[in-house]
Structures are given as structure tokens and as C-alpha cells.
Protein backbone atom coordinates (compact mmCIF):
# COMPACT_ATOMS: atom_id res chain seq x y z
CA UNK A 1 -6.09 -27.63 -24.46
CA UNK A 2 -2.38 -27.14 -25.06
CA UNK A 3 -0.24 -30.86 -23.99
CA UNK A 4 3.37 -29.72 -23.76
CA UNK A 5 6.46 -30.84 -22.29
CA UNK A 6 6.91 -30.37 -18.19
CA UNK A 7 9.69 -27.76 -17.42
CA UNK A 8 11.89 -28.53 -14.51
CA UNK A 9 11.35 -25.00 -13.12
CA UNK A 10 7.39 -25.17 -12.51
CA UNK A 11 6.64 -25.79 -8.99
CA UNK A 12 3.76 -27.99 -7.69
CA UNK A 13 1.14 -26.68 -5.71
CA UNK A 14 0.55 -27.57 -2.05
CA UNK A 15 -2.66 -29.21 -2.41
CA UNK A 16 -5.33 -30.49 0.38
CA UNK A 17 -5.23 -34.20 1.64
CA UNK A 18 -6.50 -36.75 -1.08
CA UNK A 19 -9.74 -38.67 -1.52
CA UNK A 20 -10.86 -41.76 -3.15
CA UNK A 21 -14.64 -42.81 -3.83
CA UNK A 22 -15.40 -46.08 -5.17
CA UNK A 23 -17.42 -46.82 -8.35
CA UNK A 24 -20.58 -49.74 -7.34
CA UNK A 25 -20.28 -51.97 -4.33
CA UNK A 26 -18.44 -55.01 -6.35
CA UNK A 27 -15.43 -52.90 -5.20
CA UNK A 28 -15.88 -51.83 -1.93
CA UNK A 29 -13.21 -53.24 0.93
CA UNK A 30 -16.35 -55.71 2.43
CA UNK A 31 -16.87 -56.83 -1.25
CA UNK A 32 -13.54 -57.61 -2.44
CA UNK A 33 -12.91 -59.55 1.36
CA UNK A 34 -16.34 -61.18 0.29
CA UNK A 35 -15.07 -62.22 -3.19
CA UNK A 36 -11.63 -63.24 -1.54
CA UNK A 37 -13.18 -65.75 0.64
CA UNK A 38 -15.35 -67.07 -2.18
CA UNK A 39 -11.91 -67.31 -4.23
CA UNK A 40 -10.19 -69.50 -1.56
CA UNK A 41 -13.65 -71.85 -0.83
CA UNK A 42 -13.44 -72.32 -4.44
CA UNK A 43 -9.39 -73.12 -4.54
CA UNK A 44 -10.44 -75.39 -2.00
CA UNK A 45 -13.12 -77.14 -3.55
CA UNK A 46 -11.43 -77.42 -6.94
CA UNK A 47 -14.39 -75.39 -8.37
CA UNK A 48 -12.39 -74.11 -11.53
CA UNK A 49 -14.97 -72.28 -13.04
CA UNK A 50 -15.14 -70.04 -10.24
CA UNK A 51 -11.65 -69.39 -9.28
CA UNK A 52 -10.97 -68.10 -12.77
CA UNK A 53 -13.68 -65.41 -13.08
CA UNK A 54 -13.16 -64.47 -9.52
CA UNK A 55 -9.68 -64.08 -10.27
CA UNK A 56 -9.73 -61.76 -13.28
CA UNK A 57 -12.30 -59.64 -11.17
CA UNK A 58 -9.56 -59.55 -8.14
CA UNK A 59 -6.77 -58.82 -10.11
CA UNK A 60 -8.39 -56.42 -12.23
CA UNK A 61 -9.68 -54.45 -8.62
CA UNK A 62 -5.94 -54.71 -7.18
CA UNK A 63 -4.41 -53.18 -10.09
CA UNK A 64 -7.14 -50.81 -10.53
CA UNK A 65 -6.81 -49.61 -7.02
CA UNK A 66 -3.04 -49.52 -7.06
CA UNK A 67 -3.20 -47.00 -10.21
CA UNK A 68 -5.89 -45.18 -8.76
CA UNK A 69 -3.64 -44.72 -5.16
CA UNK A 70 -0.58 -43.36 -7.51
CA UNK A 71 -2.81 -41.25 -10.02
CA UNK A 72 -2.19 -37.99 -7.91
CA UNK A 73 0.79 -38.63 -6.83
CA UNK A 74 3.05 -36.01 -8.25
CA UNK A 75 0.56 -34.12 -10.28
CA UNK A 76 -0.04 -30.69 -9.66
CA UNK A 77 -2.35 -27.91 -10.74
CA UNK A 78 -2.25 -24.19 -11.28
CA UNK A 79 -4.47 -21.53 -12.09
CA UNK A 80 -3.26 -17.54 -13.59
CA UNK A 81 -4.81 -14.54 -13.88
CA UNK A 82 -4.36 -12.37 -16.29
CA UNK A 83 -5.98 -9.47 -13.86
CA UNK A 84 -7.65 -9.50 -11.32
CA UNK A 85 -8.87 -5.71 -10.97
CA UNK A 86 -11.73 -5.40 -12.89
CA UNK A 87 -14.37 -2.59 -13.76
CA UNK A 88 -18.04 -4.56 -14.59
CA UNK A 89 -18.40 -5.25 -17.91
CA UNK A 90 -14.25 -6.56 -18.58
CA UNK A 91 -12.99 -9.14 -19.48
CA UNK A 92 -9.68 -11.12 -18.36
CA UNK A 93 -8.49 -14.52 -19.36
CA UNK A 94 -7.91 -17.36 -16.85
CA UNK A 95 -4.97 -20.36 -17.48
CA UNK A 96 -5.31 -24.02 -15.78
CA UNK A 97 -2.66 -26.07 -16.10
CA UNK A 98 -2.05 -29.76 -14.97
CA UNK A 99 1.05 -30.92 -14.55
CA UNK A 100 2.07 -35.11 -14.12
CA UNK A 101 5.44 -35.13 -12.56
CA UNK A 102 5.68 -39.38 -12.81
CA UNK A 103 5.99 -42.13 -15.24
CA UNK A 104 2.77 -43.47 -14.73
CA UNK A 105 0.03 -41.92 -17.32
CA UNK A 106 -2.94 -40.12 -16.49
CA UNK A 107 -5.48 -42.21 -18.40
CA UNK A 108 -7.99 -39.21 -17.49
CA UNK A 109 -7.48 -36.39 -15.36
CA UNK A 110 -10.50 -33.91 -14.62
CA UNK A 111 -9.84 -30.14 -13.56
CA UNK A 112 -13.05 -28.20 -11.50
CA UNK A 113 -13.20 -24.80 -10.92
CA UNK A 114 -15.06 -22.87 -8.84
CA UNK A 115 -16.45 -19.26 -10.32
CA UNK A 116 -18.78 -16.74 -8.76
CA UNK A 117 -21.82 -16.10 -10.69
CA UNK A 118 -20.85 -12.57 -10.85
CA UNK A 119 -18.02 -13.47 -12.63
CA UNK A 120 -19.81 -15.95 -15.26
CA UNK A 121 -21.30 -15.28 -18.81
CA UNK A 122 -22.97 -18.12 -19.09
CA UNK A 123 -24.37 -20.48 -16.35
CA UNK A 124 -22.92 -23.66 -15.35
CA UNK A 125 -24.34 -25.93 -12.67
CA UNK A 126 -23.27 -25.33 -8.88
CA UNK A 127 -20.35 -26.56 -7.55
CA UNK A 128 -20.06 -29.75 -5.18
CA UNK A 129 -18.00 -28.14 -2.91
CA UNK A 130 -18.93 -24.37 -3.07
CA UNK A 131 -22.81 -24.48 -3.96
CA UNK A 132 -22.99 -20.78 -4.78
CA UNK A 133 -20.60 -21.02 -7.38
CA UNK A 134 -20.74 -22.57 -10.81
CA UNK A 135 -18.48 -25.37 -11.68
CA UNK A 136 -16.28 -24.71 -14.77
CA UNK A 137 -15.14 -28.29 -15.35
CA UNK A 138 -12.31 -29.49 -18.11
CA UNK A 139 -10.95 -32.62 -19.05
CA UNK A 140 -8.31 -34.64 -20.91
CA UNK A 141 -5.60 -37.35 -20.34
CA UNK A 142 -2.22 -37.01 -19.87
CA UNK A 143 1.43 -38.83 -20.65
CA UNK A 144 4.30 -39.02 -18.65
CA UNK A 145 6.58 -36.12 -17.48
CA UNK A 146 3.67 -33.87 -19.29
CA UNK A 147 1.57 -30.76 -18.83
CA UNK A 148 -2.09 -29.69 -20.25
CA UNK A 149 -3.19 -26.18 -20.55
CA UNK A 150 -6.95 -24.55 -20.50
CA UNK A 151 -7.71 -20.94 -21.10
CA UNK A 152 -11.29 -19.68 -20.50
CA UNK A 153 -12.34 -15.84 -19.99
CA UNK A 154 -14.34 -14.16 -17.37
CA UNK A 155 -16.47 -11.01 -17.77
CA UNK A 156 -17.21 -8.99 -14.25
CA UNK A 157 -20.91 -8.62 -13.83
CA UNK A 158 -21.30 -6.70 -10.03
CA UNK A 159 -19.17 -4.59 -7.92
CA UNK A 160 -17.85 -6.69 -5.29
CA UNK A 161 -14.77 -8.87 -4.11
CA UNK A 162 -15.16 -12.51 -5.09
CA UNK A 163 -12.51 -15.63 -4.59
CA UNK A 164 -12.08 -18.52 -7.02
CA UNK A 165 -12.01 -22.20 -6.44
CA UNK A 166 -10.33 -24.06 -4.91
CA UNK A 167 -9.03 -26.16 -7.82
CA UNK A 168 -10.28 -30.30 -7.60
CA UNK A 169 -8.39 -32.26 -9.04
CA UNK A 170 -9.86 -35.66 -10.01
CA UNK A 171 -8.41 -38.80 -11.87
CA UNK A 172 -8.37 -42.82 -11.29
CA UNK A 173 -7.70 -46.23 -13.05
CA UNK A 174 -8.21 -47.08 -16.24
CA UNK A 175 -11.35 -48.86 -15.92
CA UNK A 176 -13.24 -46.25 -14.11
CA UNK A 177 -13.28 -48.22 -10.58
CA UNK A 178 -11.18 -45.88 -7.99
CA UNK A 179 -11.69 -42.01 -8.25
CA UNK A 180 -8.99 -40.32 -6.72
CA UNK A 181 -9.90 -36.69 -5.53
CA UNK A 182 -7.97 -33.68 -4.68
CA UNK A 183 -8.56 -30.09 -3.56
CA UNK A 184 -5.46 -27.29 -4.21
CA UNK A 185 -6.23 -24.13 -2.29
CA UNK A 186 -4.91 -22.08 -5.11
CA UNK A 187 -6.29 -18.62 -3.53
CA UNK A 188 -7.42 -16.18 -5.60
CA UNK A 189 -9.37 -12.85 -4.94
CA UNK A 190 -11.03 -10.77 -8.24
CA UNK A 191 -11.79 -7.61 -7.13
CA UNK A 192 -14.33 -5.57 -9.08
CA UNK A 193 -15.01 -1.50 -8.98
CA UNK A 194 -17.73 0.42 -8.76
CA UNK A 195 -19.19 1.70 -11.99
CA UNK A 196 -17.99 5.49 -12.45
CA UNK A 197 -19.96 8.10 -14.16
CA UNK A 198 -19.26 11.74 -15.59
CA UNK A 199 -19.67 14.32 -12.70
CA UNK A 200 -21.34 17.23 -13.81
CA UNK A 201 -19.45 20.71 -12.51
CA UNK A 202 -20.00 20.44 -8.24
CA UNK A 203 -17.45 22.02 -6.15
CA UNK A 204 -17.67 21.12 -2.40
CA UNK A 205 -17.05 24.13 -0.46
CA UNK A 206 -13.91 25.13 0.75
CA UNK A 207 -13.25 26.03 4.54
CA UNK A 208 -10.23 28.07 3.37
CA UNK A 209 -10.12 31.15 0.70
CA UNK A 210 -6.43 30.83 -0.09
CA UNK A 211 -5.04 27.64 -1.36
CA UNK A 212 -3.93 25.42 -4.16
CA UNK A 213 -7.21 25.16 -6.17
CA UNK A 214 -8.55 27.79 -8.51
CA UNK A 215 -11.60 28.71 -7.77
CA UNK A 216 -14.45 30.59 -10.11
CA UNK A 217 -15.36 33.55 -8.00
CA UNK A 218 -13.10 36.61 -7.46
CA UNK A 219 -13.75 37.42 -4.01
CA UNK A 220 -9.85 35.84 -2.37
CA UNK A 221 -6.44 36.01 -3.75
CA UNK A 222 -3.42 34.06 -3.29
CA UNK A 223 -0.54 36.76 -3.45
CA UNK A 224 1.46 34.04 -4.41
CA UNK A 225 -0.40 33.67 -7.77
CA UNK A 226 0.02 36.86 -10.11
CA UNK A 227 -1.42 36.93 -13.36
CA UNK A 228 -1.46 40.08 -14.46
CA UNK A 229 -1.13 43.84 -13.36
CA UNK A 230 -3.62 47.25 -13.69
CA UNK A 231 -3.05 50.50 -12.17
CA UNK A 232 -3.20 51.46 -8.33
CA UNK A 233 -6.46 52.37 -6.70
CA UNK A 234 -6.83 53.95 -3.24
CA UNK A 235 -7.89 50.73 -1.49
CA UNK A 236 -5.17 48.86 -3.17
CA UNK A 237 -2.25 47.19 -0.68
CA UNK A 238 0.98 49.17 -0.79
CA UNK A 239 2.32 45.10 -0.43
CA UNK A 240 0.66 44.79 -3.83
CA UNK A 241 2.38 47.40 -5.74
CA UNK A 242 4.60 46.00 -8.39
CA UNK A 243 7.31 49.10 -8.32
CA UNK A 244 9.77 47.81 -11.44
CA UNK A 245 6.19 47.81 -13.48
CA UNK A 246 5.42 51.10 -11.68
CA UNK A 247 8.99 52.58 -12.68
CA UNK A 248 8.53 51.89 -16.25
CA UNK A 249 4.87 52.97 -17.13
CA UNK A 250 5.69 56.06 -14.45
CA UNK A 251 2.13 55.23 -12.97
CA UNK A 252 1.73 52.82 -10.00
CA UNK A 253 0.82 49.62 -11.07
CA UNK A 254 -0.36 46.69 -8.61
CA UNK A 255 -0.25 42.95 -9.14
CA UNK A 256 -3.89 41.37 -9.73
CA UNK A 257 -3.57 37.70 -8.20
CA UNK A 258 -5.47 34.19 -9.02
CA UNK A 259 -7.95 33.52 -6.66
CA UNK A 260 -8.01 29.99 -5.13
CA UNK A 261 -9.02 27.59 -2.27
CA UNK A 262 -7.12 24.92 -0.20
CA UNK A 263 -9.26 21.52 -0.30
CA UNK A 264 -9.27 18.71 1.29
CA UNK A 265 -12.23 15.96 0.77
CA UNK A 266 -13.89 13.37 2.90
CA UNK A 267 -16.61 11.52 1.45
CA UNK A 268 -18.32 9.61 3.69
CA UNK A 269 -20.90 6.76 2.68
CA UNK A 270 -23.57 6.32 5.13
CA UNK A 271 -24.89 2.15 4.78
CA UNK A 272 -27.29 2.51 7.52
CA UNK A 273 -29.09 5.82 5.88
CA UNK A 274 -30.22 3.08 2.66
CA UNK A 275 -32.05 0.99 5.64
CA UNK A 276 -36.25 1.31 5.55
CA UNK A 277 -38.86 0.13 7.03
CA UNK A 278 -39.36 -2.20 3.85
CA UNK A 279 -35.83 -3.67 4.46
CA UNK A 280 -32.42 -2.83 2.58
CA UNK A 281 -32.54 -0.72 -0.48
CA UNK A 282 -29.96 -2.84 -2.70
CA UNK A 283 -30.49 -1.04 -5.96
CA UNK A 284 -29.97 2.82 -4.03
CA UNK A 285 -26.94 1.69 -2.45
CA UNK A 286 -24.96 0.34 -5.08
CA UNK A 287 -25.98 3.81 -6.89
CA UNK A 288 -24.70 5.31 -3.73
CA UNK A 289 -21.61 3.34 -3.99
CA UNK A 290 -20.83 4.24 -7.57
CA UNK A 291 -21.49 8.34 -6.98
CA UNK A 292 -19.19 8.20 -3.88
CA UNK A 293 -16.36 6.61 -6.45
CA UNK A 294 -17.61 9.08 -9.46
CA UNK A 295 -16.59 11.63 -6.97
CA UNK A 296 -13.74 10.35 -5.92
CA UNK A 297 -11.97 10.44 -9.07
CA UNK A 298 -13.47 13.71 -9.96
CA UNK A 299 -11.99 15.20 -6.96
CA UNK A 300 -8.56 13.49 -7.28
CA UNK A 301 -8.70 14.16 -11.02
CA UNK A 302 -8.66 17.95 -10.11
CA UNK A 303 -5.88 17.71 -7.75
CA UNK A 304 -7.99 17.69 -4.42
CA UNK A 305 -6.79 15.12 -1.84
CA UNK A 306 -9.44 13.17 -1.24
CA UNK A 307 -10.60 10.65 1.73
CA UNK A 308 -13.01 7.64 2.31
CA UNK A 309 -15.06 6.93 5.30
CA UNK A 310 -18.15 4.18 5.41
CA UNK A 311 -19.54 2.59 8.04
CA UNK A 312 -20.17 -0.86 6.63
CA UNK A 313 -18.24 -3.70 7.02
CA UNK A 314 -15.80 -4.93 5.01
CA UNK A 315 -15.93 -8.16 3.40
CA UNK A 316 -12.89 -9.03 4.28
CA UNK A 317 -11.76 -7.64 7.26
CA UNK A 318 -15.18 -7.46 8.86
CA UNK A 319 -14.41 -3.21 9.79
CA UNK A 320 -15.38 -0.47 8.59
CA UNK A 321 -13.99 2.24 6.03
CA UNK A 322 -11.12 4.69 6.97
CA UNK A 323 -8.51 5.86 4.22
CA UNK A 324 -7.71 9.43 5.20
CA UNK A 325 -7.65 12.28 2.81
CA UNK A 326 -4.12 12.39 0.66
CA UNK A 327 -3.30 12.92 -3.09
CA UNK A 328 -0.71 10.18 -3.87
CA UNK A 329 -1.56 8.37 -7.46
CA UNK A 330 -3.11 5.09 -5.82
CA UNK A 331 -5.30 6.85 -3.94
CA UNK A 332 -8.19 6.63 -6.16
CA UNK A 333 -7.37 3.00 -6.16
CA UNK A 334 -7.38 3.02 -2.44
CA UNK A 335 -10.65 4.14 -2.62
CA UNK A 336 -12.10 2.03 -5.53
CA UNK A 337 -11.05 -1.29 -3.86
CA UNK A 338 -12.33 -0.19 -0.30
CA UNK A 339 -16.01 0.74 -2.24
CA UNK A 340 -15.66 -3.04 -3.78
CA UNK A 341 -15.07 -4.40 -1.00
CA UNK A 342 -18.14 -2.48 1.12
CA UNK A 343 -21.16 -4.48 2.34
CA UNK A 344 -24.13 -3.42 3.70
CA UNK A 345 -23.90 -4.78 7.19
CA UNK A 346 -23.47 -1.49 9.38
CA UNK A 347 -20.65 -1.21 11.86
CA UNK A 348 -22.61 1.83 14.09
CA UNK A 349 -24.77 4.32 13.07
CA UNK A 350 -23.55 7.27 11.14
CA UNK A 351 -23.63 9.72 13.59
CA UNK A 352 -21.68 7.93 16.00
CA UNK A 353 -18.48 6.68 13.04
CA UNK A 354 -18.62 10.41 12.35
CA UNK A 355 -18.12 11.50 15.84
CA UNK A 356 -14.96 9.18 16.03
CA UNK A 357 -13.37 9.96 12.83
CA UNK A 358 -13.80 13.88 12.65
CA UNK A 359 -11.25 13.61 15.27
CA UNK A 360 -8.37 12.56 12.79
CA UNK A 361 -9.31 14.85 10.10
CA UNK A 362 -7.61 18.13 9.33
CA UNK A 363 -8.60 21.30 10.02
CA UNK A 364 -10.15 22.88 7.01
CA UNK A 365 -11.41 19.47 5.24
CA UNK A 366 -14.40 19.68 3.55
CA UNK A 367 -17.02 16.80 4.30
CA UNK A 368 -19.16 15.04 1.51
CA UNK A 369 -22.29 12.81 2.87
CA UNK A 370 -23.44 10.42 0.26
CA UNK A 371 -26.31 9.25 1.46
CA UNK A 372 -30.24 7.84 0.70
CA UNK A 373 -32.06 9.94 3.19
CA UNK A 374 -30.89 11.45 6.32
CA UNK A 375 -32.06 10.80 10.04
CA UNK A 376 -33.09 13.15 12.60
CA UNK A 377 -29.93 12.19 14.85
CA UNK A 378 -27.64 12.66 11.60
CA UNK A 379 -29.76 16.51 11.13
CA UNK A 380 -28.70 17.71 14.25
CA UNK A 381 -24.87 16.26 13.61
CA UNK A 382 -25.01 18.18 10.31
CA UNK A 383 -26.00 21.31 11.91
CA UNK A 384 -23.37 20.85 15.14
CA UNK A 385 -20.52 20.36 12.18
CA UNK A 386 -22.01 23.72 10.43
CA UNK A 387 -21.46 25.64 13.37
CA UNK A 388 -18.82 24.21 14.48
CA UNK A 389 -17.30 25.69 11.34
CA UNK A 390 -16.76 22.87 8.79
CA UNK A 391 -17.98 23.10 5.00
CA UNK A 392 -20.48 20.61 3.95
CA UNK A 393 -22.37 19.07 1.22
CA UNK A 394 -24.82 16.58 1.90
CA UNK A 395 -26.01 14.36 -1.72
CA UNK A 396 -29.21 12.37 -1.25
CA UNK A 397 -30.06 9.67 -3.55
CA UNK A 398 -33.57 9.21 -1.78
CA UNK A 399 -36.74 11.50 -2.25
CA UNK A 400 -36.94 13.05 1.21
CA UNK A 401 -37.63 16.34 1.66
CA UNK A 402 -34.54 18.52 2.43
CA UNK A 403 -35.98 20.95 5.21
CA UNK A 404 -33.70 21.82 8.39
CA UNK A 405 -30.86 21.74 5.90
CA UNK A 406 -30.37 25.51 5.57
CA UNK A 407 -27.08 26.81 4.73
CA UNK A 408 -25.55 23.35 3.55
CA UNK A 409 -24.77 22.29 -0.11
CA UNK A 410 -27.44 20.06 -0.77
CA UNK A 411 -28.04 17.90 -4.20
CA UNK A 412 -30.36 15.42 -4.99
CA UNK A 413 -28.52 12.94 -7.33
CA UNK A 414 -30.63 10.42 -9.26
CA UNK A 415 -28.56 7.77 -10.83
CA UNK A 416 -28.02 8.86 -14.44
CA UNK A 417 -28.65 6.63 -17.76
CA UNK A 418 -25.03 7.64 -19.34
CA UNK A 419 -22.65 4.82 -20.17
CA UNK A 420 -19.80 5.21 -17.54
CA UNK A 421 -16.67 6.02 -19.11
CA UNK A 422 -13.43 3.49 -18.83
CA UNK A 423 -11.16 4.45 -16.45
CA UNK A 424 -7.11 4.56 -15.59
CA UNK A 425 -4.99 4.82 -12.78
CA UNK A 426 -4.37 8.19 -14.36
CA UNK A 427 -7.64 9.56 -14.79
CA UNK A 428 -10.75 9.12 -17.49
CA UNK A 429 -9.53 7.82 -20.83
């Protein structure tokens, strides 16, 4: 807790319409129009040892309820985040201030938060108002024209996108009588990634032999990539014939060129394929989720634009995945906070997204299929897309059988028991 003087410059929140709630039934409105009445019978009857008592207890409930009525008033609370992009297992720090704005003291003034579980190291009991979170609760009283601080940390458990509070601000007489509630909608998203593991050396396959990426086999070349020369041979290209080299060795020497592959990426994450006849496979999918951002930034990390499809829903728009391939410096972040954001719940089947979306794609872009197991409809899509020309890997997580599959990259990918390593905007760390 840090009490400090109130800057000018901080501005108040825009908080929710206030509450009171009313501590025992001496001070309820019927009550106090009860003990009125009594009051005046007893005026009347000269009954002194009444009217006193009654009152102390009157005046004591008028004031009480008049403090209570002004102890919000001009009081305002505030919550920062340090960060709120998070990879499970960090840690950020969270402020709360309070703020009384008045000349009337804040006997005590009570701050709740609202947290996630996923978001918690420790558990705290549920929230009033937002059951499935915990409620992180502080405390203290303040003067006049003065501010309180809190700092507590948060450590991301589970991929996912997650909102905090609202903020409830709660505070009342001196005596405890009135309690004077208010909500401030303070909104607040934490957004955490997927895990992301080392990729062990898989190329997808390229639909084009010349192109920006170097590839391992000598069987193209890019003639605009020379690295070195050797002498002419009958099959040789006149086009390759470097003649100043030629001129000075008096032999014909030709230009030997790297070979390379345009690629462009398209992972797409098929929710519905982790769907089984014993019900959703939570465990699989979130595996799934992490391999499709492990390869992600293994792609981008090489310099291969790279693209996102899924059809689940997103939390927060409700639709499903589309963030086209490209190779700008967000894009893996692009892609990490559409993966957060990912649920389950399955927009269309696989086959059908895919039908729609190959549409927009470039020619020549290679498509990844992350998926648990693959369905007979989704077999016979593969195959059309094989001869309709494109390159494709398919990477199953599941244990099915790979038969009908032929002529298509195919990996099983178990989830591995490496640590994943930390990760930048700029690559691995």
C-alpha cells in the first residue's frame, strides 16, 4: 500500500451506478420510520428515558447514512498493467489505485478484483459478481484529497484470452451501518500464447523450384544466385557461360547457381478433426494448438511467409481463423494471438472452410494440416488438392493409421517433453 498525495492530472474512471446495502434491520427505511414514530409518542408522552436513547440511535443512523451517501462520491479507481501479452509460465505486475477527490475521509475503502483462475498462483474464493473468477480483495482507509496504491503479480497458467474485473469499489460510515457499493468497468483483456517448442528440421514442400529459399537438394537453380564457377560441359547453357571468367582462364567457364524454392505457408488447424466419439479431446488440441504456433515461428523465422486458417470460433469475435500468408514482423504475433484466442466450438467442417479459403490463396502456397486424425470427407479433399497440383503436408497428432495418404508429406507428431524455449517478436532467444 503506497498513500500519496492526489495529482490534479489523474482522471477518474467512469464507473457503474452506485449501491448501498444496509447492515441489520435496526436501520432499514421501515425501522428507522418505526423508531421515528416511537420518538414522537414518547415526546408526546414526556417519556424521557425513551426519547434520549431513541435519539442517539436516530441521529447516529442520519449521520451514518449521510456519510455513507457521500463516501463514493468523487472517488475513483484504476487498475495498470504492466503487460498484458503473456507466454504461460510469466509473470507481470498489476497496480490498483484509489483515488478520494473530496474533503470528506474514507474511514475504510475496500478494492475487489476479479482474476481468472488461469491467471492466479494461489486460490482465492470466487467472486460475488463473476463466480468463475477469484476475488483478489485489498483494503485500507483514506484522507482527504489522497490516493492508495496496491501492486500484486500474476503468473499465466493456460493459453487463452481472459478479461479482468470489473473493479468494486466498496466503502460506508464510520460505524459500519451503510455500505456503499460501486462497480468501474475498467476493461481489461490478458492475452496468453501458445506454448512453442523447438521444431526439428521439416521443410513443407515447395510448389515452385526457383525462389527465395535455399533449398538442400541440387536438382533447380536460380540463375539469379551464382556462387561459384567450373568449366563448360556439353549440356551446359550457352546463357550460363561466364565469358570475362572464360577470357581469362582461356577455357570456357560457366556459372554454377544456388538452388532454391519460392514458399509460401498456410497452416491450417482443423478443431473438428480433435472431436470423438468419447467427446472433445482437450489435452490433443491444445498440443495441436502449440505445434501449429511452433511452426509458425519456425517458418517465419526462416523467412517463409506464413498464413493461419482454423475453423473454430473465436472467443471474441465468435468467427473463425483467416490471416493470409505474408512476412511482415507482427505476423507471428498475428498468428500467436489468433491461436490464443481459438476455441473449440467448430464454425463448419474442415473440408468445407477449406473449400472457401483455397480460393484467396496464391498460386504456389504450400498447405500445412495440423490435425488429430483425418476424416474420410477431408481424404478425398487431400487427394483433389494433390492433383489439383498443390504441395501438402498433413501432421497428425492422433494414432490413426495413415493409408490413402500416398504421395503427401505425412508426420506423426507426438507432443514432446522439452522445455519450450522463450520467445521474441524477433525470433527464439
Amino acid at each position: 500500500m503506497d498513500p500519496s498525495p492526489l495529482p490534479s492530472s489523474s482522471p477518474p474512471a467512469s464507473p457503474f451506478r452506485p449501491s448501498t446495502a444496509v447492515s441489520g434491520l435496526l436501520f432499514h427505511k421501515s425501522s428507522l420510520l418505526l423508531l421515528t414514530g416511537i420518538l414522537l409518542l414518547s415526546a408526546w408522552g414526556g417519556l424521557v428515558t425513551l426519547v434520549v436513547p431513541l435519539s442517539l440511535v436516530l441521529a447516529a443512523a442520519l449521520l451514518a447514512k449521510f456519510w455513507a451517501r457521500l463516501s463514493l462520491v468523487q472517488v475513483s479507481a484504476k487498475r495498470t498493467v504492466k503487460e498484458n501479452r503473456l507466454f504461460p509460465g510469466d509473470q507481470t505486475e498489476i497496480r490498483l489505485e484509489v483515488a478520494n477527490r473530496k474533503l470528506l475521509p474514507l474511514p475504510w475503502v475496500e478494492i475487489e478484483d476479479a482474476i481468472p483462475p488461469q491467471l492466479l498462483a494461489e486460490n482465492l474464493p470466487p467472486s460475488a459478481h463473476r463466480p468463475d473468477c477469484g476475488s483478489l480483495l485489498r483494503s485500507s482507509s483514506l484522507l482527504w484529497y489522497r490516493r492508495t496504491k496496491w501492486k500484486y503479480s500474476l503468473r499465466a497458467g493456460k493459453r487463452g484470452f481472459y478479461s479482468l474485473g470489473p473493479l468494486r469499489l466498496t466503502s460506508g460510515d464510520l460505524f459500519g451501518f451503510y455500505r456503499r457499493r460501486i462497480d468501474f468497468p475498467q476493461p481489461e483483456s490478458m492475452i496468453v500464447y501458445p506454448k512453442i517448442f523447438p521444431i526439428p528440421s521439416f521443410s513443407p514442400p515447395s510448389l515452385f523450384p526457383l525462389g527465395d529459399i535455399r533449398s538442400q537438394k541440387r536438382i533447380f537453380q536460380d540463375p539469379v544466385r551464382p556462387i561459384g564457377l567450373r568449366e563448360y560441359q556439353p549440356f551446359d547453357s550457352l546463357r550460363s557461360i561466364h565469358w570475362k571468367a572464360s577470357g581469362r582462364s582461356q577455357r570456357l567457364q560457366v556459372k554454377i547457381f544456388e538452388p532454391t524454392a519460392t514458399l509460401q505457408a498456410s497452416l491450417f488447424l482443423g478443431a473438428d478433426s480433435y472431436q470423438g466419439n468419447g467427446g472433445f479431446q482437450e489435452e490433443p488440441f491444445e498440443w495441436g494448438i502449440s505445434l501449429t504456433a511452433s511452426l509458425a515461428h519456425h517458418f517465419i523465422a526462416q523467412g517463409i511467409p506464413t498464413g493461419l486458417f482454423a475453423n473454430g470460433r473465436s472467443i471474441d469475435s465468435g468467427q473463425p481463423t483467416q490471416i493470409l500468408p505474408g512476412g511482415r514482423p507482427e505476423q507471428i504475433l498475428m498468428i500467436l494471438e489468433a491461436l490464443a484466442k481459438l476455441t473449440s466450438r467448430v464454425v463448419e467442417p474442415l473440408e468445407t472452410f477449406l473449400q472457401k479459403e483455397r480460393m484467396a490463396l496464391a498460386q504456389g502456397t504450400t498447405l500445412v494440416f495440423v490435425l488429430h486424425r483425418i476424416s474420410e470427407p477431408m481424404l478425398w479433399q487431400v487427394q483433389e488438392l494433390k492433383e489439383a497440383g498443390y504441395k501438402l503436408a498433413v501432421l497428425l497428432s492422433g494414432e490413426q493409421e495413415t493409408s490413402g495418404l500416398d504421395g503427401t508429406v505425412i508426420k506423426k507428431w507426438a507432443k514432446p517433453a522439452e522445455t519450450p524455449f522463450p520467445f521474441s517478436p524477433g525470433g527464439r532467444i
